[in-house]
C-alpha atoms as a PDB file:
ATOM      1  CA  UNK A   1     -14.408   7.404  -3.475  1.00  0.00           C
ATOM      2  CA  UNK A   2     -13.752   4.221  -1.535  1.00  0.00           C
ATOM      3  CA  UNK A   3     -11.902   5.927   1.730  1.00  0.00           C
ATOM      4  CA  UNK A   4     -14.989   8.699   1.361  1.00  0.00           C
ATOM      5  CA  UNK A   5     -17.618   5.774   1.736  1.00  0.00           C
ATOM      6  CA  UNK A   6     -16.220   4.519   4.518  1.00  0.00           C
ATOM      7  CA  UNK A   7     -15.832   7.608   6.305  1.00  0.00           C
ATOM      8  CA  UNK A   8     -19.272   8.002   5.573  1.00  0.00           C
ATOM      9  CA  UNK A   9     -20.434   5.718   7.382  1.00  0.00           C
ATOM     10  CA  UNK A  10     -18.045   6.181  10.700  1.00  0.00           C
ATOM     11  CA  UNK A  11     -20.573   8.945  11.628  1.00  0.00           C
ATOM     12  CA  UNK A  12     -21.524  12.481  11.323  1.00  0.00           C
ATOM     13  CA  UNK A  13     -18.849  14.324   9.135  1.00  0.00           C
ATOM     14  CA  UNK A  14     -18.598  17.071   7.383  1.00  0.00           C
ATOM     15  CA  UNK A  15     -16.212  16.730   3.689  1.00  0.00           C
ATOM     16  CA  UNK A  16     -13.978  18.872   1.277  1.00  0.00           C
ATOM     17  CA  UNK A  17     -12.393  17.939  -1.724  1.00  0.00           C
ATOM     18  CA  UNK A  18      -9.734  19.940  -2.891  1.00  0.00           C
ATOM     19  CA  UNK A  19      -9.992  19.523  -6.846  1.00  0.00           C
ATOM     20  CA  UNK A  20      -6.963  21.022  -9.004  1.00  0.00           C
ATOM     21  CA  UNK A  21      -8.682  20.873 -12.279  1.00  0.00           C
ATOM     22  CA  UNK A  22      -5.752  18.258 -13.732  1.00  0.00           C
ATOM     23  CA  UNK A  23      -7.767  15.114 -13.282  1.00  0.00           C
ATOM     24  CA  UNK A  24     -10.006  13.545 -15.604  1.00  0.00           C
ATOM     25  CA  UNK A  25     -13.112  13.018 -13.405  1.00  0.00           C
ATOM     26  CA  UNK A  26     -14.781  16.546 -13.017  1.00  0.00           C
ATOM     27  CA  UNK A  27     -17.597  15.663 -11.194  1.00  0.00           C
ATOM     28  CA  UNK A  28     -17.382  16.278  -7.337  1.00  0.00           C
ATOM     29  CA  UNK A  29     -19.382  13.733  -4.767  1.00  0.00           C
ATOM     30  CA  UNK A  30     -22.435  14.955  -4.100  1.00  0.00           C
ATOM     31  CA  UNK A  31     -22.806  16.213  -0.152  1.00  0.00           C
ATOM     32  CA  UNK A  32     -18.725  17.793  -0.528  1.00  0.00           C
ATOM     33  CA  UNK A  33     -17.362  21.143  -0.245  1.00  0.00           C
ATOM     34  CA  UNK A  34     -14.873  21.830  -3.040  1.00  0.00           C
ATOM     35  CA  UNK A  35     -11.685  23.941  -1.871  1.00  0.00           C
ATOM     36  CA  UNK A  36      -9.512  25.170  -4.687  1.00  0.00           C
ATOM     37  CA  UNK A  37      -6.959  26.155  -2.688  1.00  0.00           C
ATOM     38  CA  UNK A  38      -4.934  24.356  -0.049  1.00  0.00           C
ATOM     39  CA  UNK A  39      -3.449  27.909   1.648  1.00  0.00           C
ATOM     40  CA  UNK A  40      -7.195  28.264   2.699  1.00  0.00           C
ATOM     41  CA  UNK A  41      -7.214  25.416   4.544  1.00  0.00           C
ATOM     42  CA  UNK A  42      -7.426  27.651   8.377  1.00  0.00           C
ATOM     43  CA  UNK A  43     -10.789  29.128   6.991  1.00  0.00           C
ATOM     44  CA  UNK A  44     -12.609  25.386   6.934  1.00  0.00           C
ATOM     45  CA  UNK A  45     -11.951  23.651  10.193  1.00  0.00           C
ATOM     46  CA  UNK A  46     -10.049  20.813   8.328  1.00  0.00           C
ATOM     47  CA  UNK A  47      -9.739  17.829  11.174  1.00  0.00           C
ATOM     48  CA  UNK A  48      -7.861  15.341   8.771  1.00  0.00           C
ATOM     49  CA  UNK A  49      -6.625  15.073   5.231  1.00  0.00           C
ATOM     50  CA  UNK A  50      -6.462  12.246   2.570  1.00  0.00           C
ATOM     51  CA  UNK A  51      -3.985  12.186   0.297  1.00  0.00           C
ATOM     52  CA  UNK A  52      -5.360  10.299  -2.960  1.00  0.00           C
ATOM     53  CA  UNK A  53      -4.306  11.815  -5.863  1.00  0.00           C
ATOM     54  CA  UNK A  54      -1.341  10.661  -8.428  1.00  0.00           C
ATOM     55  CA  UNK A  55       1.551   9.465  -6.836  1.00  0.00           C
ATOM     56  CA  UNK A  56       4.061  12.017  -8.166  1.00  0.00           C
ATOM     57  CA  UNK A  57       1.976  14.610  -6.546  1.00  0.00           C
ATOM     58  CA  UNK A  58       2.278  13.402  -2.518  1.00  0.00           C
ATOM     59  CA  UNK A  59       4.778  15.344  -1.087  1.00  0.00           C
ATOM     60  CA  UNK A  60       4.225  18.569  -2.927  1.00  0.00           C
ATOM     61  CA  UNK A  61       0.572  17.985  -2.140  1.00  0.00           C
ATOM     62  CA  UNK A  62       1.611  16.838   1.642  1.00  0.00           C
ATOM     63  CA  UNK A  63       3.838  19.083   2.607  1.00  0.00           C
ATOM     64  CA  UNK A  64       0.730  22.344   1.943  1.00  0.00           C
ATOM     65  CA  UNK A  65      -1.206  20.454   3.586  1.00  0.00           C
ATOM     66  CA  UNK A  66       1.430  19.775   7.222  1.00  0.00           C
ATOM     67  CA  UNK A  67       1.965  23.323   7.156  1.00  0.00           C
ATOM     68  CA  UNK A  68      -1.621  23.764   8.770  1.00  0.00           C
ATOM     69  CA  UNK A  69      -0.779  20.647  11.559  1.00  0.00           C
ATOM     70  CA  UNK A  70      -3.841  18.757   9.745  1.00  0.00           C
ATOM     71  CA  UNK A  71      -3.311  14.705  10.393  1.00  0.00           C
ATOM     72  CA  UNK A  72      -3.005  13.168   7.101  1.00  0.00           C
ATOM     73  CA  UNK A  73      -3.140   9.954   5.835  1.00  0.00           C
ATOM     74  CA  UNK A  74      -1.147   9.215   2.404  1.00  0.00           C
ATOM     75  CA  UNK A  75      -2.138   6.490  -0.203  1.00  0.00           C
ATOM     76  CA  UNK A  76       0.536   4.106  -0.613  1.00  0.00           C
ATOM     77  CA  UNK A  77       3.251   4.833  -2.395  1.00  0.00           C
ATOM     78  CA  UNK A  78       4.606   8.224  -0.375  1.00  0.00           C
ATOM     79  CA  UNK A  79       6.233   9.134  -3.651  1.00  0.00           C
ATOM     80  CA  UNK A  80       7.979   7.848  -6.614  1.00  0.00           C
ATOM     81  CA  UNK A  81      11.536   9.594  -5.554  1.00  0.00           C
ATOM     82  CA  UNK A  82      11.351  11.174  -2.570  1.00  0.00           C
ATOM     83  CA  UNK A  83      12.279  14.235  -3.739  1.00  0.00           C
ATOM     84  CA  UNK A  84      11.254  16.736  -0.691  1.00  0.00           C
ATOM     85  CA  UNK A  85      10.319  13.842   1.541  1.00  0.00           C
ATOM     86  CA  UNK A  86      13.244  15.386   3.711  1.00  0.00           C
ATOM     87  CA  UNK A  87      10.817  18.591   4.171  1.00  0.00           C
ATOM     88  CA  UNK A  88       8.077  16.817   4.662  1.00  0.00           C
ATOM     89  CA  UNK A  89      10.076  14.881   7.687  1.00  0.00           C
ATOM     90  CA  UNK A  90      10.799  17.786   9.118  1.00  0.00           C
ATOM     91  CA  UNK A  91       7.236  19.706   8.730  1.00  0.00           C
ATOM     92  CA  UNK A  92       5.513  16.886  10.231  1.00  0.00           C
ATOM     93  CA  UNK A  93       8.074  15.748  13.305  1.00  0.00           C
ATOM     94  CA  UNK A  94       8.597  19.565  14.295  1.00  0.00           C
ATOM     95  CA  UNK A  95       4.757  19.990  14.470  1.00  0.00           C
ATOM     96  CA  UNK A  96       4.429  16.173  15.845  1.00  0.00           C
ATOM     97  CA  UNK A  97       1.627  15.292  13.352  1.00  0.00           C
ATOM     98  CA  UNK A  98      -0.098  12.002  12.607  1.00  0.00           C
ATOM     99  CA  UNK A  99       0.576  10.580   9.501  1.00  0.00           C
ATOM    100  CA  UNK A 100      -1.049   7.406   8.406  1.00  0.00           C
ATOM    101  CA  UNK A 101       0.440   5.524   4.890  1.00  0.00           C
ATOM    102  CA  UNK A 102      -2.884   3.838   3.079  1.00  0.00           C
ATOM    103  CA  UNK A 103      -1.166   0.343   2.808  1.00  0.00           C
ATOM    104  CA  UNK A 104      -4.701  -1.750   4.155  1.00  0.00           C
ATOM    105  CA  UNK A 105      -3.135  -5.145   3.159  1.00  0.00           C
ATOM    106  CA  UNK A 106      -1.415  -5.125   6.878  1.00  0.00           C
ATOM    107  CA  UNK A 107      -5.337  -4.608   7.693  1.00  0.00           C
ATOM    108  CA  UNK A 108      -6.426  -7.733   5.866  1.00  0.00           C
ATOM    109  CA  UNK A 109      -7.055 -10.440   7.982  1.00  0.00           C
ATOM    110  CA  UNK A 110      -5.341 -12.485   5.755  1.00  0.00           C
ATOM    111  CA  UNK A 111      -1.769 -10.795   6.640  1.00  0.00           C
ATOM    112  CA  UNK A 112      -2.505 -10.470  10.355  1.00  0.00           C
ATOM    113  CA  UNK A 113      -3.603 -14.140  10.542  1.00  0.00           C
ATOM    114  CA  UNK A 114       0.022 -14.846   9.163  1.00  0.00           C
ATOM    115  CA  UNK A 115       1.634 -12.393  11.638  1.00  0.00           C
ATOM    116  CA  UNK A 116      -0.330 -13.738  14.867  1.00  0.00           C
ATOM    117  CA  UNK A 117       0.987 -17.576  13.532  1.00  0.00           C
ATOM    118  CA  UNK A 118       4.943 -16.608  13.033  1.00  0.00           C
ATOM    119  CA  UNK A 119       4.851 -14.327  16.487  1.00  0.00           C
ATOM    120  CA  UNK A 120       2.968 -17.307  18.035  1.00  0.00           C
ATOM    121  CA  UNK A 121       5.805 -20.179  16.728  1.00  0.00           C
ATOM    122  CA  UNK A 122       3.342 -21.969  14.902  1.00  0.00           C
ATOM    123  CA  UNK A 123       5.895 -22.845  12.077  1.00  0.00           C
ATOM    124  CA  UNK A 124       8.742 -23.159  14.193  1.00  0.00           C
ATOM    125  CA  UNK A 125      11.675 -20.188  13.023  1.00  0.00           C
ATOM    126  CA  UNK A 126      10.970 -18.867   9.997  1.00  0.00           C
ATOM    127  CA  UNK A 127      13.791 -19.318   7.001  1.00  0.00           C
ATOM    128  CA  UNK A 128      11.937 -17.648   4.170  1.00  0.00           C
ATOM    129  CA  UNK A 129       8.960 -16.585   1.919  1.00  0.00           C
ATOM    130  CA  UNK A 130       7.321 -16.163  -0.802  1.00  0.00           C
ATOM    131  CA  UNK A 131       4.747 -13.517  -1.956  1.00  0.00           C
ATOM    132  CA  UNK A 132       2.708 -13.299  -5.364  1.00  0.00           C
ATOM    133  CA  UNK A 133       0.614 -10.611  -6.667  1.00  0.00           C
ATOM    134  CA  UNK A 134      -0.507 -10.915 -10.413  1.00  0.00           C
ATOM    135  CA  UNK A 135      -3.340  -9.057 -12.060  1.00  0.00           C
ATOM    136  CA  UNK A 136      -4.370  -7.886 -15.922  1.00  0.00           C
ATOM    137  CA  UNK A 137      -3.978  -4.385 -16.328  1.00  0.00           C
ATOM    138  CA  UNK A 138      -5.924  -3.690 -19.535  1.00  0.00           C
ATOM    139  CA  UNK A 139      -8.977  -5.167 -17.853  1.00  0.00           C
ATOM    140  CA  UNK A 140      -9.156  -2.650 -14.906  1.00  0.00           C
ATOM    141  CA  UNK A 141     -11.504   0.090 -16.711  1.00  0.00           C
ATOM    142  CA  UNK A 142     -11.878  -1.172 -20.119  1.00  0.00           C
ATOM    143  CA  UNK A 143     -13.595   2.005 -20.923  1.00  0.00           C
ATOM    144  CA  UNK A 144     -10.273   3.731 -20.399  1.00  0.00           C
ATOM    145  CA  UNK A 145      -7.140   3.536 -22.369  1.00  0.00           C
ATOM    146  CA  UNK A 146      -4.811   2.285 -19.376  1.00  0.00           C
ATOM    147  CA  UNK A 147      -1.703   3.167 -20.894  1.00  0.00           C
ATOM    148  CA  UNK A 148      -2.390   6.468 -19.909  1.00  0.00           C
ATOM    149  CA  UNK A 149      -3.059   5.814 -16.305  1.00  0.00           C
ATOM    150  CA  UNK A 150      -0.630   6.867 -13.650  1.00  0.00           C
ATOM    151  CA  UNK A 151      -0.322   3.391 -12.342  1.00  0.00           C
ATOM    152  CA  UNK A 152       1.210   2.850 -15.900  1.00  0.00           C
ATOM    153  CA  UNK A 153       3.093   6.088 -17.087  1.00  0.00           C
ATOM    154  CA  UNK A 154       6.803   6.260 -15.361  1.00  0.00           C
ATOM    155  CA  UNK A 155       6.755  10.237 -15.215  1.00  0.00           C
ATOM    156  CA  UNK A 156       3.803  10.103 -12.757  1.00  0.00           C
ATOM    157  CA  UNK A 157       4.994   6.998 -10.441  1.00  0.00           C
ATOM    158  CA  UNK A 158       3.694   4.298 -12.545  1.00  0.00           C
ATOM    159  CA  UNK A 159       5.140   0.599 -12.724  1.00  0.00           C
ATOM    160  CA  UNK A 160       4.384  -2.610 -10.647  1.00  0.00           C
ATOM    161  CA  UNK A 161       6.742  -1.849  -7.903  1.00  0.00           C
ATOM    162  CA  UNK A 162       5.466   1.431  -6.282  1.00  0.00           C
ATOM    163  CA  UNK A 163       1.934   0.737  -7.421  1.00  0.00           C
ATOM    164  CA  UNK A 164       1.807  -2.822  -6.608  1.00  0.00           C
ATOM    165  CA  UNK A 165       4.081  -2.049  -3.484  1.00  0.00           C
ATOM    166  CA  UNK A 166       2.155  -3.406  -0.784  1.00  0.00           C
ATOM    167  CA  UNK A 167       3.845  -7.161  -0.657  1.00  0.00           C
ATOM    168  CA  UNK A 168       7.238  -5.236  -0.194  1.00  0.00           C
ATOM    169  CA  UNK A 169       5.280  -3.399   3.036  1.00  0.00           C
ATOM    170  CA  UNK A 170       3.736  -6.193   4.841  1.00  0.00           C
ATOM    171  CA  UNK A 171       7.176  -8.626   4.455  1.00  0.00           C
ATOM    172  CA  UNK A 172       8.775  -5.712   5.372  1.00  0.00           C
ATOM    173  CA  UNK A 173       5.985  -5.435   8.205  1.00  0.00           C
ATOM    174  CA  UNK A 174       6.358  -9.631   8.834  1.00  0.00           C
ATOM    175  CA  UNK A 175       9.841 -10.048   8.796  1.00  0.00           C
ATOM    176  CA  UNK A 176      11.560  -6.291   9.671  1.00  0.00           C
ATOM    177  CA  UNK A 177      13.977  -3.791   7.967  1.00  0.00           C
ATOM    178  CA  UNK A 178      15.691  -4.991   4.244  1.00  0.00           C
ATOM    179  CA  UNK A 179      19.147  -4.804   4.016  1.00  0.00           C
ATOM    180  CA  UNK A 180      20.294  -6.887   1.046  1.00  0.00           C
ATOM    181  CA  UNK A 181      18.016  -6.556  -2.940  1.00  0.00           C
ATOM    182  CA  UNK A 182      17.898  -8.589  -6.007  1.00  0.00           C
ATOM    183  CA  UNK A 183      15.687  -7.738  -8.753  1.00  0.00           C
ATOM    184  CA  UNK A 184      15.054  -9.511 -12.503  1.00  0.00           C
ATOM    185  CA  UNK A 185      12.134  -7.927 -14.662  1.00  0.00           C
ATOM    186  CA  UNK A 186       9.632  -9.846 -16.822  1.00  0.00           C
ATOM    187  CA  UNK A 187       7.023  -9.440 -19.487  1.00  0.00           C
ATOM    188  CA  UNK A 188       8.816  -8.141 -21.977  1.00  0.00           C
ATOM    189  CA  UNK A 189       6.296  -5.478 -23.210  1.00  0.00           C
ATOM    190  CA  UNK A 190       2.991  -7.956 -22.837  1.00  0.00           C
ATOM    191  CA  UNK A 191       0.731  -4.564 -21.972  1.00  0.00           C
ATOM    192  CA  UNK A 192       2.765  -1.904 -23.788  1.00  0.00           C
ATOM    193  CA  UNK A 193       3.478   0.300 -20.797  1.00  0.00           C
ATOM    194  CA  UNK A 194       6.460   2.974 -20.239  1.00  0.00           C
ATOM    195  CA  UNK A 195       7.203   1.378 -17.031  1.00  0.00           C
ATOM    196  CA  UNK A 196       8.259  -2.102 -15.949  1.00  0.00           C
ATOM    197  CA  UNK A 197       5.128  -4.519 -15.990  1.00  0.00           C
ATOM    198  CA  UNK A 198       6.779  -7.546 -14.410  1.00  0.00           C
ATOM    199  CA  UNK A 199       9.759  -8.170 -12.304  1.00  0.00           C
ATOM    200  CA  UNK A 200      11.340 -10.919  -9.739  1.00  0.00           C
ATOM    201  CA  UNK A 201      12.604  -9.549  -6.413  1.00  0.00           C
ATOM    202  CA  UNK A 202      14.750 -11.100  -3.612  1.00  0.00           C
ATOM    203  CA  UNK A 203      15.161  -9.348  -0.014  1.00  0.00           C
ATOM    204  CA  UNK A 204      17.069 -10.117   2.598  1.00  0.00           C
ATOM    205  CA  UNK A 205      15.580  -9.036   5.888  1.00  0.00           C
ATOM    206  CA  UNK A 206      17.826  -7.548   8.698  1.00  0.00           C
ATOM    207  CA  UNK A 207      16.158 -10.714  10.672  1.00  0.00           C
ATOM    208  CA  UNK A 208      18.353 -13.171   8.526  1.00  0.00           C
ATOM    209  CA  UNK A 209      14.655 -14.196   6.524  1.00  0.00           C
ATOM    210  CA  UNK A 210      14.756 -14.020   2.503  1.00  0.00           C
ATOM    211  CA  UNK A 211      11.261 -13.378   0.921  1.00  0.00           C
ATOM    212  CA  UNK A 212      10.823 -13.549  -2.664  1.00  0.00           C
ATOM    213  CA  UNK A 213       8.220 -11.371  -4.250  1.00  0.00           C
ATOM    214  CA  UNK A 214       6.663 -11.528  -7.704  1.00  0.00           C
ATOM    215  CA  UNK A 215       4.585  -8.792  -9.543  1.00  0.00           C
ATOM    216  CA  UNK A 216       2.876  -8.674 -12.471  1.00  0.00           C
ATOM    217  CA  UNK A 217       0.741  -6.518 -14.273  1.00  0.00           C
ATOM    218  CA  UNK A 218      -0.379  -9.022 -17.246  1.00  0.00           C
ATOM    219  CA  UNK A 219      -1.638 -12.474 -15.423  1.00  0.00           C
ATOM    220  CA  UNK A 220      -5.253 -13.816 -15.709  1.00  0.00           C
ATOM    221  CA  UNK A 221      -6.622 -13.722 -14.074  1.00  0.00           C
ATOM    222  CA  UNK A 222      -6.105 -12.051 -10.569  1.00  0.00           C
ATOM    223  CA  UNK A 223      -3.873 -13.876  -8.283  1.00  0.00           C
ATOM    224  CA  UNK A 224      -2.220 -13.342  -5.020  1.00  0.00           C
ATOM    225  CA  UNK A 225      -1.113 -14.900  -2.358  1.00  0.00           C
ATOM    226  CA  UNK A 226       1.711 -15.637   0.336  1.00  0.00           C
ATOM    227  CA  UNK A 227       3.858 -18.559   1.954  1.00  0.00           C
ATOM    228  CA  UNK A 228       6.107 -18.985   4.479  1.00  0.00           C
ATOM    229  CA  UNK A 229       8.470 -21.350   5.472  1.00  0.00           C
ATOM    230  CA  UNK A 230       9.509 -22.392   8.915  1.00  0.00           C
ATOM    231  CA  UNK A 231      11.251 -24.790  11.033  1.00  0.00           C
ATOM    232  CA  UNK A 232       8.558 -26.847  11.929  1.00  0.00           C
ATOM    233  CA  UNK A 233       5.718 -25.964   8.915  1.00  0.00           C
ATOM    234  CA  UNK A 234       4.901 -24.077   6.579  1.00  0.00           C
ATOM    235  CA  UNK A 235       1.764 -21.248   6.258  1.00  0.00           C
ATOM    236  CA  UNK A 236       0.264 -20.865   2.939  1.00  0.00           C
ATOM    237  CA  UNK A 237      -2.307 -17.932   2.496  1.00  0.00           C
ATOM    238  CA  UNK A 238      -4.889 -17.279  -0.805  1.00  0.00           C
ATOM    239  CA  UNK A 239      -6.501 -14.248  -0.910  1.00  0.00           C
ATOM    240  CA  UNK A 240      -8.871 -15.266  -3.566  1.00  0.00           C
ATOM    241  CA  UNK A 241     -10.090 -18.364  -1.553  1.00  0.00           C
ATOM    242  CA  UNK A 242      -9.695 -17.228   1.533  1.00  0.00           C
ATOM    243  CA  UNK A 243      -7.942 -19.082   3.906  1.00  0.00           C
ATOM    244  CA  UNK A 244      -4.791 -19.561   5.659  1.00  0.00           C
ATOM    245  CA  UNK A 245      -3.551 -23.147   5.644  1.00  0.00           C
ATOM    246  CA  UNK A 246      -0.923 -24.551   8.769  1.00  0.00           C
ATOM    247  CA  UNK A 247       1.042 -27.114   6.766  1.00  0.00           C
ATOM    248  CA  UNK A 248       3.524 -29.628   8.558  1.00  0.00           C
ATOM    249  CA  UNK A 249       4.250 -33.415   7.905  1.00  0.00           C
ATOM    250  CA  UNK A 250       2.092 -34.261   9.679  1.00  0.00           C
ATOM    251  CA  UNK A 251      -1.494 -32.690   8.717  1.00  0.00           C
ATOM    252  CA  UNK A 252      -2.575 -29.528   7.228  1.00  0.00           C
ATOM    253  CA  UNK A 253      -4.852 -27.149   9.223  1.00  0.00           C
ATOM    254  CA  UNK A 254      -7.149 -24.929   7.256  1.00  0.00           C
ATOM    255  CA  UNK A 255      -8.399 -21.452   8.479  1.00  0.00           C
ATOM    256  CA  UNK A 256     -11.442 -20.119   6.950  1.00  0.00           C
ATOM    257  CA  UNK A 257     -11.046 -16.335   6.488  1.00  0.00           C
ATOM    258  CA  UNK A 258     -14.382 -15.650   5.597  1.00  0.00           C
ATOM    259  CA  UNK A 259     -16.537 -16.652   2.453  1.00  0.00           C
ATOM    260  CA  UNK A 260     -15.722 -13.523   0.095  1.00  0.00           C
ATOM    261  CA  UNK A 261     -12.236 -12.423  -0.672  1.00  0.00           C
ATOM    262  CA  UNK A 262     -13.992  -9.010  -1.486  1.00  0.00           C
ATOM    263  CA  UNK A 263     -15.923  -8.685   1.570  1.00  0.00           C
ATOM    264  CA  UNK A 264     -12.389  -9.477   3.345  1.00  0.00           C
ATOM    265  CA  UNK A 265     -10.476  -6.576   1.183  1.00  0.00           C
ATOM    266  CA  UNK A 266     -13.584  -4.234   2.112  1.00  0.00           C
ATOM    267  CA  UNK A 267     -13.076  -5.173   5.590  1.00  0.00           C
ATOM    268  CA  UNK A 268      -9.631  -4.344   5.427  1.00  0.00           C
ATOM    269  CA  UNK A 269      -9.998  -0.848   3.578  1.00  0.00           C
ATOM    270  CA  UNK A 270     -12.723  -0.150   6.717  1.00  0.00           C
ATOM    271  CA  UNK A 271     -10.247  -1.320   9.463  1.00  0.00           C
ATOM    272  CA  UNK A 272      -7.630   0.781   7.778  1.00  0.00           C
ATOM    273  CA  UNK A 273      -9.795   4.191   8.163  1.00  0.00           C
ATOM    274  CA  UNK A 274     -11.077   2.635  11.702  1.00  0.00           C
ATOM    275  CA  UNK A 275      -7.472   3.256  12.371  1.00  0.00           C
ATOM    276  CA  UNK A 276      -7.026   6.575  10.825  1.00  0.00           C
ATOM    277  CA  UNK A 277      -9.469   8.095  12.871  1.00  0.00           C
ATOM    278  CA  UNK A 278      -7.792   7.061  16.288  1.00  0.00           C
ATOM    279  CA  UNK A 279      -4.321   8.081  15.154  1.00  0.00           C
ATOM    280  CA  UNK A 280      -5.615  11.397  13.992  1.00  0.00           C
ATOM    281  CA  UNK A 281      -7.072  11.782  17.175  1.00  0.00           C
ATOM    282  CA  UNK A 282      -3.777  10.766  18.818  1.00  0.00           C
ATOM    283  CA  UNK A 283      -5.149   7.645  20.435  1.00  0.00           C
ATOM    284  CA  UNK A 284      -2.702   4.587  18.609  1.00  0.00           C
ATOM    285  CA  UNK A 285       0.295   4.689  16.698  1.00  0.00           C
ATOM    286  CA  UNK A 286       0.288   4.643  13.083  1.00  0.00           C
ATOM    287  CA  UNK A 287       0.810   0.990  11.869  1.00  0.00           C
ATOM    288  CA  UNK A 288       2.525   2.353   9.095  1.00  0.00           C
ATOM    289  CA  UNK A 289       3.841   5.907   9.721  1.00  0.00           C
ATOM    290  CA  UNK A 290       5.818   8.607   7.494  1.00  0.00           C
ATOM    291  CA  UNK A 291       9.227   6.976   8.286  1.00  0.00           C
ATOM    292  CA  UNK A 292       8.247   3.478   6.872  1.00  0.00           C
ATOM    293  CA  UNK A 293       6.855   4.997   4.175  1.00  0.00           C
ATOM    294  CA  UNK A 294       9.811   6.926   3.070  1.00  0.00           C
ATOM    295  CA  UNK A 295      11.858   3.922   4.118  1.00  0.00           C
ATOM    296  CA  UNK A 296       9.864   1.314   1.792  1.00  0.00           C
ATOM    297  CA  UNK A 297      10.047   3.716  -1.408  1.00  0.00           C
ATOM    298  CA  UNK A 298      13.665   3.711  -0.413  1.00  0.00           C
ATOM    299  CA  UNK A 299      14.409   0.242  -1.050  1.00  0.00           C
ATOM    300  CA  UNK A 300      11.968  -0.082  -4.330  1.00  0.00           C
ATOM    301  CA  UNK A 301      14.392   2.798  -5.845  1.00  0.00           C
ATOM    302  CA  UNK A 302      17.187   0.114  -4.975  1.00  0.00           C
ATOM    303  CA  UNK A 303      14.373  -2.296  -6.654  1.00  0.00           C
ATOM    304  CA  UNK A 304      14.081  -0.222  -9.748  1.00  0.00           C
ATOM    305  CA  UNK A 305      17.899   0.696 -10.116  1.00  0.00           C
ATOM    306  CA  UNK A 306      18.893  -2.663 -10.558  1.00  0.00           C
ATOM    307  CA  UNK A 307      16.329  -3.192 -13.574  1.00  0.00           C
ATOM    308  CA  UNK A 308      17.661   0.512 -14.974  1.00  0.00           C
ATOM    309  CA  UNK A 309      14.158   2.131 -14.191  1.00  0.00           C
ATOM    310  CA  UNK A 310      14.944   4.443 -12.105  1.00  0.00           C
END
């Protein structure tokens, strides 16, 4: 519903939903045109797909969908194996279509603010950094029994790394290509999911930087945030406050972001589907296209091998 909102407002669209009947919400948004099959997809004019549903389901789902040349855009993760992704490769460079992967924290302005300050040598080289992302699962829909939610069960692509995979993107996106992985799981069965709920993981970065990420799925409450280390300072960014701060030994230089860490994460979900719409077109580049999708589920199967949950 959130991508649909904002689309909403970008101007005067028409929508279709294909619905498979699996899902637990039945109801379809009001002012959408249900399609119950994706090999009808030449009879409705489709001018660009979103690809929303479980995670274990976006290649097959993908790959009916490339067949038609539609530009697509795929929630983050691509998949939870990348079993097919090969086809899916293939499909989409031999008909040269757009594919956009929904990670929207490399939208935030948070993350750019911290890119613009590393390209522009603010902190001197950079060595290393650290990102954090904690948040308390049973509290997202208390209505619902999370346990049975896909970001929880294994068999549909559940666990913090590939749901809570977007600090592995944007480092990725900061500091280039991993090479190297070290992983260490925590929690020790605090929420009582199938799949991992905390874990510890070191990269080294083709560039020479190490970044250290933490996930968890049981803090209180909802934290994130990122530092890196340089040379000459040090950047410290908190999504919840929000503000990047320019430390040296000197003084400490604090950006104001905004007043609303929501209004910020909105903004970055609307820049991210600003986006969409000129790579579907074929006006920009994808700032996070099939290949670094494929690539980042790559190295959180490394992630997930070393902690046996794979």
């Amino acid at each position: 519903m959130r991508h649909l909102n904002v689309l909403k407002k970008t101007g005067d669209h028409e929508f279709a939903a294909f619905r498979s009947g699996m899902g637990t919400n039945r109801n379809t948004p009001e002012g959408v045109t249900e399609i119950s099959n994706l090999d009808d997809l030449d009879k409705h004019n489709i001018e660009a797909a979103l690809i929303t549903n479980p995670t274990y389901l976006h290649i097959d789902t993908s790959i009916k969908i490339a067949r038609h040349g539609i530009p697509m855009f795929i929630e983050k993760p691509l998949d939870m194996n990348l079993t097919n992704s090969d086809e899916l490769y293939e499909i989409v460079n031999k008909k040269k279509i757009p594919v956009l992967i929904g990670y929207n924290m490399i939208h935030h302005p948070g993350i750019k603010t911290l890119r613009k300050l590393t390209d522009d040598g603010r902190i001197g080289k950079v060595i290393s950094a650290r990102a954090q992302f904690g948040t308390f699962m049973p509290g997202w829909h208390p209505e619902e029994d999370y346990k049975l939610s896909y970001a929880a069960v294994k068999s549909m692509g559940g666990g913090v790394v590939l749901t809570s995979i977007h600090e592995q993107n944007y480092l990725t996106h900061l500091f280039g290509e991993v090479m190297e992985v070290m992983a260490m799981e925590t929690g020790n069965g605090v929420t009582g999911i199938d799949s991992e709920e905390g874990i510890e993981i070191l990269l080294k970065h083709k560039s020479g930087i190490v970044s250290n990420i933490h996930l968890n799925f049981y803090q209180k409450p909802y934290y994130r945030n990122c530092q890196i280390i340089g040379t000459e300072g040090t950047l410290y960014w908190d999504f919840m406050k929000p503000e990047v701060r320019i430390m040296t030994d000197k003084n400490t230089e604090v950006l104001k972001l905004g007043d609303d860490p929501i209004e910020l994460l909105n903004k970055s979900y609307n820049d991210q589907m600003m986006h969409f719409i000129k790579v579907a077109k074929g006006e920009t580049q994808p700032a996070a296209g099939l290949k670094e999708g494929m690539e980042d589920v790559r190295t959180a199967l490394r992630i997930l091998k070393l902690i046996n949950r794979n």
